[in-house]
N, C-alpha and C. Protein backbone atom coordinates (compact mmCIF):
# COMPACT_ATOMS: atom_id res chain seq x y z
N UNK A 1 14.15 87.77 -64.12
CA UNK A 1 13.18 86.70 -63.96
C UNK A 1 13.66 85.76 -62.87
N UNK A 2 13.13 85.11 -62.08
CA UNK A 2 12.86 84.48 -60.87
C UNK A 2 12.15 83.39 -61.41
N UNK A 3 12.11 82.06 -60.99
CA UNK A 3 11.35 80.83 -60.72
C UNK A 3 11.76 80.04 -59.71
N UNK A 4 10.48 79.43 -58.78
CA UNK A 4 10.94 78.82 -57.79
C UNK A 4 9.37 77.72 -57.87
N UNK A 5 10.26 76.17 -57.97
CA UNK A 5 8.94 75.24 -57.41
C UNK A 5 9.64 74.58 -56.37
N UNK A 6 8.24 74.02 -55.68
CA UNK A 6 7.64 73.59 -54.47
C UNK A 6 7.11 72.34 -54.51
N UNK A 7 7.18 71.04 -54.03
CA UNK A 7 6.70 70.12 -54.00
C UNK A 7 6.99 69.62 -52.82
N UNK A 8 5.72 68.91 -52.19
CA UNK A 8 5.63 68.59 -50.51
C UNK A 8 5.17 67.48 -50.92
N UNK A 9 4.87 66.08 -50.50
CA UNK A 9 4.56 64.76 -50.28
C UNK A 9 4.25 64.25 -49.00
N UNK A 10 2.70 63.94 -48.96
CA UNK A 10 2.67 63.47 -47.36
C UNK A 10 1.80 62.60 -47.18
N UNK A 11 2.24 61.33 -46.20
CA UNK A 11 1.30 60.05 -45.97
C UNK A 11 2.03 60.08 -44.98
N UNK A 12 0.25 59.96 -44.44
CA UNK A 12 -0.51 59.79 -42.71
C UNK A 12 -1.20 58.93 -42.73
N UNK A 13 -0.85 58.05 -40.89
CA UNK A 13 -2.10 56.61 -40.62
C UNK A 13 -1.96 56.80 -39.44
N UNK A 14 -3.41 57.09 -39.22
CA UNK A 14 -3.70 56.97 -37.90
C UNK A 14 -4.56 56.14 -36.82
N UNK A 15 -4.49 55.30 -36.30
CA UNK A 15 -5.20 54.40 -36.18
C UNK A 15 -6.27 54.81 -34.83
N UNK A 16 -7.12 53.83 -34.81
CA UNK A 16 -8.22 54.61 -33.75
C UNK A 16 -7.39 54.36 -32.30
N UNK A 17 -8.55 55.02 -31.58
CA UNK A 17 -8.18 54.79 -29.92
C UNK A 17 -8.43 53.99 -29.22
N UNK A 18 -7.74 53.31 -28.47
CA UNK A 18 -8.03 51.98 -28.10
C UNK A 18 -7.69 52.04 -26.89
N UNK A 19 -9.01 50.94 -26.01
CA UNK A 19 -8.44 51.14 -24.03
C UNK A 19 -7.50 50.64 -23.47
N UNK A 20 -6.37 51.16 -22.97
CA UNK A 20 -5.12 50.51 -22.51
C UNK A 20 -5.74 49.20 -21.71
N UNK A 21 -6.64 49.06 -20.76
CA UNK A 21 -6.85 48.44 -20.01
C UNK A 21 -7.40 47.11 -20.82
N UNK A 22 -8.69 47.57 -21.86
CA UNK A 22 -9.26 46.33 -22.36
C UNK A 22 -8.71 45.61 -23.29
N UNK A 23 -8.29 47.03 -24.49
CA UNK A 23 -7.84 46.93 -25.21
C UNK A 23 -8.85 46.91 -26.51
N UNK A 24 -10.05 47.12 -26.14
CA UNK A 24 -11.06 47.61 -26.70
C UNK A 24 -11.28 48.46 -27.59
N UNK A 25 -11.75 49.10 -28.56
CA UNK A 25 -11.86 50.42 -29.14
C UNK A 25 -12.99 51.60 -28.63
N UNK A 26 -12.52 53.16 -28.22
CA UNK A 26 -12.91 54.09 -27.42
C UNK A 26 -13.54 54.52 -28.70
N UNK A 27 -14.35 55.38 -27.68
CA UNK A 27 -15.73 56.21 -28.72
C UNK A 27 -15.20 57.91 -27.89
N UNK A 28 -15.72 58.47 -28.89
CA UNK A 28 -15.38 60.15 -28.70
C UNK A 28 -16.91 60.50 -29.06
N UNK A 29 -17.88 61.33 -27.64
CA UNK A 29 -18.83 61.55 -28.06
C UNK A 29 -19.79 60.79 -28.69
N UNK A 30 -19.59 59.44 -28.55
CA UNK A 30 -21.12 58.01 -28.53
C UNK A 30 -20.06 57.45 -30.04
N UNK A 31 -19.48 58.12 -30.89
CA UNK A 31 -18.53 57.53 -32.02
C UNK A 31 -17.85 56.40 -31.72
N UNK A 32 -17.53 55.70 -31.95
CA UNK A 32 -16.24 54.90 -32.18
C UNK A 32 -15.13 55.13 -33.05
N UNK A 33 -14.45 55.32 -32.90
CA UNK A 33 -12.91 56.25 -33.65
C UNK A 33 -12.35 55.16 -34.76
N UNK A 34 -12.07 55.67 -35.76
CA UNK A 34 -12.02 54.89 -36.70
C UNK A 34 -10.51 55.12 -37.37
N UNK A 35 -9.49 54.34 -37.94
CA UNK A 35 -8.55 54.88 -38.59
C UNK A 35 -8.63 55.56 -39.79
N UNK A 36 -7.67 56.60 -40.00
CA UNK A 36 -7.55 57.29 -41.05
C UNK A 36 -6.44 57.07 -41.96
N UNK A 37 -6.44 57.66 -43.13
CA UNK A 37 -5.47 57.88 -43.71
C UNK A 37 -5.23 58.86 -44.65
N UNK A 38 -4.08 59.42 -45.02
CA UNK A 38 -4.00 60.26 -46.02
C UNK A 38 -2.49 60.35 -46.74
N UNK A 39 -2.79 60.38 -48.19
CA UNK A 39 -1.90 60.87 -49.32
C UNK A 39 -1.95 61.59 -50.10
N UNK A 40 -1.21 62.95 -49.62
CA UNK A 40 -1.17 64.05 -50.85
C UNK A 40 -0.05 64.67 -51.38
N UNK A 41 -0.05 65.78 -52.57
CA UNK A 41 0.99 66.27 -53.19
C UNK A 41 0.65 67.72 -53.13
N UNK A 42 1.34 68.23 -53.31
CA UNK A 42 0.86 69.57 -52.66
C UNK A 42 2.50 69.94 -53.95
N UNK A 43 1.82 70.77 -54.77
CA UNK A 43 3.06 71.28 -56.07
C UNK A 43 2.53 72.99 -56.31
N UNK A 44 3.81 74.09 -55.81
CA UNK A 44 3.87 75.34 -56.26
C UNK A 44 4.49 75.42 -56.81
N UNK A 45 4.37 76.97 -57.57
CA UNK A 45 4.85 77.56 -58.57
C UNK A 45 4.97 78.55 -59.13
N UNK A 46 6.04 79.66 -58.74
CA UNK A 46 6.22 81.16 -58.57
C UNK A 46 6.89 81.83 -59.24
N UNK A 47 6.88 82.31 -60.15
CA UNK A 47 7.54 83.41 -61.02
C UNK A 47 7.33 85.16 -61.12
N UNK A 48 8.54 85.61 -60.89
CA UNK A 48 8.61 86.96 -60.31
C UNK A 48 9.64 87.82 -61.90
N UNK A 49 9.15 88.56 -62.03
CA UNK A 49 9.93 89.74 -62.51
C UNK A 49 10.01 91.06 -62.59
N UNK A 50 11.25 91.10 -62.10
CA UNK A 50 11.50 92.60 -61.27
C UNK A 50 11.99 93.53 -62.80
N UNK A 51 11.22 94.08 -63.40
CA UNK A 51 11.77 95.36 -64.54
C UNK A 51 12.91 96.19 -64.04
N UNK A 52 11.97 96.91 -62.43
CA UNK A 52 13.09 98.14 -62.61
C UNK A 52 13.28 98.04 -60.93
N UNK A 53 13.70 98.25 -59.93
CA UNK A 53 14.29 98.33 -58.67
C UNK A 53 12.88 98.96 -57.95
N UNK A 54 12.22 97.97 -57.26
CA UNK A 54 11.02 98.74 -56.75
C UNK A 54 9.27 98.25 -57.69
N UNK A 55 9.96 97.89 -59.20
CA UNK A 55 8.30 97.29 -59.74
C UNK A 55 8.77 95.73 -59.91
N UNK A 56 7.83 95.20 -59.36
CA UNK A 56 7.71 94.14 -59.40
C UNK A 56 6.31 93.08 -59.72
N UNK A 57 6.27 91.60 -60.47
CA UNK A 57 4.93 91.09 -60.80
C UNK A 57 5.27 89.85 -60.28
N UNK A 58 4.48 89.23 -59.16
CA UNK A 58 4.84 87.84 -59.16
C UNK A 58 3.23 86.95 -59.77
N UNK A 59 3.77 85.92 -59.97
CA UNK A 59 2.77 84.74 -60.61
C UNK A 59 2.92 84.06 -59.48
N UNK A 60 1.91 82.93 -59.57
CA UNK A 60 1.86 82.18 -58.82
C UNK A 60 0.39 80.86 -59.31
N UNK A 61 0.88 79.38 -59.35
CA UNK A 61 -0.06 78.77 -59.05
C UNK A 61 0.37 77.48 -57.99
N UNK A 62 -0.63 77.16 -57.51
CA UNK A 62 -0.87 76.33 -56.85
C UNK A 62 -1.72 74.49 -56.71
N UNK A 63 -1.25 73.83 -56.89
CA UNK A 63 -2.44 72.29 -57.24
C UNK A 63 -1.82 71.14 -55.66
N UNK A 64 -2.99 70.89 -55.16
CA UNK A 64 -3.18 69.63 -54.39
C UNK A 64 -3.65 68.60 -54.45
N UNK A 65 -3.51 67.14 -54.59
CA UNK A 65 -3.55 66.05 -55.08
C UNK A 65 -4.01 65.44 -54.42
N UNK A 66 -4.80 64.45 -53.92
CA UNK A 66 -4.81 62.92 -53.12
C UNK A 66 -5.04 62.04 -53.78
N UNK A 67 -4.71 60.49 -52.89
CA UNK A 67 -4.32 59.74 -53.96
C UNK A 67 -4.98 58.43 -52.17
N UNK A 68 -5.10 57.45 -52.69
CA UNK A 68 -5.50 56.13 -51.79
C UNK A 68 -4.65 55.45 -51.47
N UNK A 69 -3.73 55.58 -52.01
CA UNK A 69 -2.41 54.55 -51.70
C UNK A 69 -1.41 55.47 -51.44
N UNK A 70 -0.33 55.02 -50.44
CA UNK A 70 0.65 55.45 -49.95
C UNK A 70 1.55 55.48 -51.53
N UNK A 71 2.38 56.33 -51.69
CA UNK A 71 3.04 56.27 -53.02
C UNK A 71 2.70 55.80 -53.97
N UNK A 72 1.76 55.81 -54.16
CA UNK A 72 0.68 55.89 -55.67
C UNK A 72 0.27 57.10 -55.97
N UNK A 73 1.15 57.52 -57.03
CA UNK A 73 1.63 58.72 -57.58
C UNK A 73 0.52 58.41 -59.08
N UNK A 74 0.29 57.59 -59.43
CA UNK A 74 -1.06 57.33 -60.66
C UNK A 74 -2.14 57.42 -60.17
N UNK A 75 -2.66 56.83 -59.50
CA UNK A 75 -3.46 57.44 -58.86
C UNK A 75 -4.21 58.70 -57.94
N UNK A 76 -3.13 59.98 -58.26
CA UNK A 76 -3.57 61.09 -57.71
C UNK A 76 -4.82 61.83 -58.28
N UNK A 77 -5.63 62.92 -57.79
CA UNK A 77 -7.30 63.30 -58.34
C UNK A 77 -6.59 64.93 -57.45
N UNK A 78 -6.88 65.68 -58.15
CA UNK A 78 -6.61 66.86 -57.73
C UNK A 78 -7.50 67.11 -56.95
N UNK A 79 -7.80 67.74 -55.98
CA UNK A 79 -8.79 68.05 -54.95
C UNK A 79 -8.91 70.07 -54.56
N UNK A 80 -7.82 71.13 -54.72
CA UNK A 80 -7.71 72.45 -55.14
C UNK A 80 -6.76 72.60 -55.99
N UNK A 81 -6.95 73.78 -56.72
CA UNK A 81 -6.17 74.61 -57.26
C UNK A 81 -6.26 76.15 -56.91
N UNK A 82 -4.82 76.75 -57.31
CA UNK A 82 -5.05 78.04 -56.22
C UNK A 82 -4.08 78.88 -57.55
N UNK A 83 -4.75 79.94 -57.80
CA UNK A 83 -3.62 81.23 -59.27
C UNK A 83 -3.99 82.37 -58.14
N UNK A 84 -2.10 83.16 -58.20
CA UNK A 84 -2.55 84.39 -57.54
C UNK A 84 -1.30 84.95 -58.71
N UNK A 85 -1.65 86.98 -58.49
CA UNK A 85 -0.94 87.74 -59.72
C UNK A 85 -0.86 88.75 -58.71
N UNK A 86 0.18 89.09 -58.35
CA UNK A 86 0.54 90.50 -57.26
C UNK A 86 1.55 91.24 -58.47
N UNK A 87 0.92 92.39 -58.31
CA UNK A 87 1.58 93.66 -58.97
C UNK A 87 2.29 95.06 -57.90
N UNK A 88 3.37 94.84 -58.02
CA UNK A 88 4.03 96.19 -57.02
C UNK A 88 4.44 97.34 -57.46
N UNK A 89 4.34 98.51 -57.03
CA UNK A 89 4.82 99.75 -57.94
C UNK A 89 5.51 100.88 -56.92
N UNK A 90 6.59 101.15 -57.10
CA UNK A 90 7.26 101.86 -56.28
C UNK A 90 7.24 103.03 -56.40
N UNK A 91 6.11 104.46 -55.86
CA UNK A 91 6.17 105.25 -56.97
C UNK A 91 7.35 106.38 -55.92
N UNK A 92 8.10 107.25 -57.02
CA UNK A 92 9.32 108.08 -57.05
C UNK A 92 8.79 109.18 -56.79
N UNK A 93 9.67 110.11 -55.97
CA UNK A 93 9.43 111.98 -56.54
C UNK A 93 10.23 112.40 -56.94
């Protein structure tokens, strides 16, 4: 038996584009560019067991989170979930 988790954490700010010269805020395509932001969690989770040299089953799930606040971890809302099941078979002569 095998287990392996995964946890990634990420907060992004990006603020709009603005004219060096005016100092104004730039439009992309008639838009005006707006800041963004983002906070998510991103948690895997993989379990493998190998019986015999050659068969093998791995598990696997997957969940992604966002959340409005930079490290506001209570506030997360799951946004995907992802289950995968791979079966391998080594066959002999």
């Amino acid at each position: 038996m095998f287990f392996r988790v995964i946890g990634e954490y990420r907060s992004e700010r990006q603020d709009g584009f603005y004219s060096a010269v005016s100092g104004g805020p730039l439009s992309v395509d008639g838009v005006l560019t707006q800041p963004t932001a983002f906070n998510g969690l991103q948690v895997d989770f993989l379990a493998s067991y190998e019986p015999t040299p050659g068969t093998v089953a791995f598990f696997g799930y997957g969940a992604a989170m966002q959340g409005l606040t930079a490290f506001g971890f209570s506030d997360l809302s799951r946004s995907a979930d992802g289950f995968f099941l791979k079966l391998a078979y080594l066959f002999r002569r």
